[in-house]
Protein backbone atom coordinates (compact mmCIF):
# COMPACT_ATOMS: atom_id res chain seq x y z
CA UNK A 1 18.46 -15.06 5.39
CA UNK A 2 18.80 -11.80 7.39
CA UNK A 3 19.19 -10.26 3.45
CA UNK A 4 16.25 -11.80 2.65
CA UNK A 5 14.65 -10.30 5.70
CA UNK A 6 15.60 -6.99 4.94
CA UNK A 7 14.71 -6.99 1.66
CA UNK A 8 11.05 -8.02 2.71
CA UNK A 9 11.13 -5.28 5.33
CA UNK A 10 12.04 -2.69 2.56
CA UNK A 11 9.10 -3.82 0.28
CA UNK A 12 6.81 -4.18 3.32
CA UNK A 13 7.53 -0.46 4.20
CA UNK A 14 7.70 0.55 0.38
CA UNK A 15 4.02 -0.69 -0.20
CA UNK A 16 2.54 1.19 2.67
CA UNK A 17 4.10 4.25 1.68
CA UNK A 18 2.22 4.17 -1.75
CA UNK A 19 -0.95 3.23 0.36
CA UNK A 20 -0.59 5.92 2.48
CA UNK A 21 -0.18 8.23 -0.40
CA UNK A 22 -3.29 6.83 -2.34
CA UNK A 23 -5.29 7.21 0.76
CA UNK A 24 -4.41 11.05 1.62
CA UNK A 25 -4.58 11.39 -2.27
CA UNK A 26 -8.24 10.15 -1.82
CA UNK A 27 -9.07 12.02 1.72
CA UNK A 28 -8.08 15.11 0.04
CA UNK A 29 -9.90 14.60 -2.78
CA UNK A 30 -13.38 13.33 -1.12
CA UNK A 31 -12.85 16.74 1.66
CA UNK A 32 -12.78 18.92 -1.44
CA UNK A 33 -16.02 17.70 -2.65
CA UNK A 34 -17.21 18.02 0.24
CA UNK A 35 -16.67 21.02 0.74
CA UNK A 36 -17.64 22.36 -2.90
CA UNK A 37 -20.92 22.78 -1.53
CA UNK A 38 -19.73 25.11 1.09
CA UNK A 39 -17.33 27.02 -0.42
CA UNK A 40 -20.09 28.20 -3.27
């Protein structure tokens, strides 16, 4: 059982990781645009 929980944790902290990323991935992305306008 305690494996089990472990293994959950792992996959738990695995999937926010690649949320995380996907998010800052997108933040950067959007503040660029943003920006664009600026920058010109």
């Amino acid at each position: 059982m305690l494996i089990f929980y472990y293994k959950c944790q792992s996959v738990v902290l695995l999937l926010l990781g690649v949320v995380f990323e996907i998010v800052a991935l997108f933040t950067l992305k959007y503040q660029k645009d943003e920006m664009a306008p600026f920058a010109t």
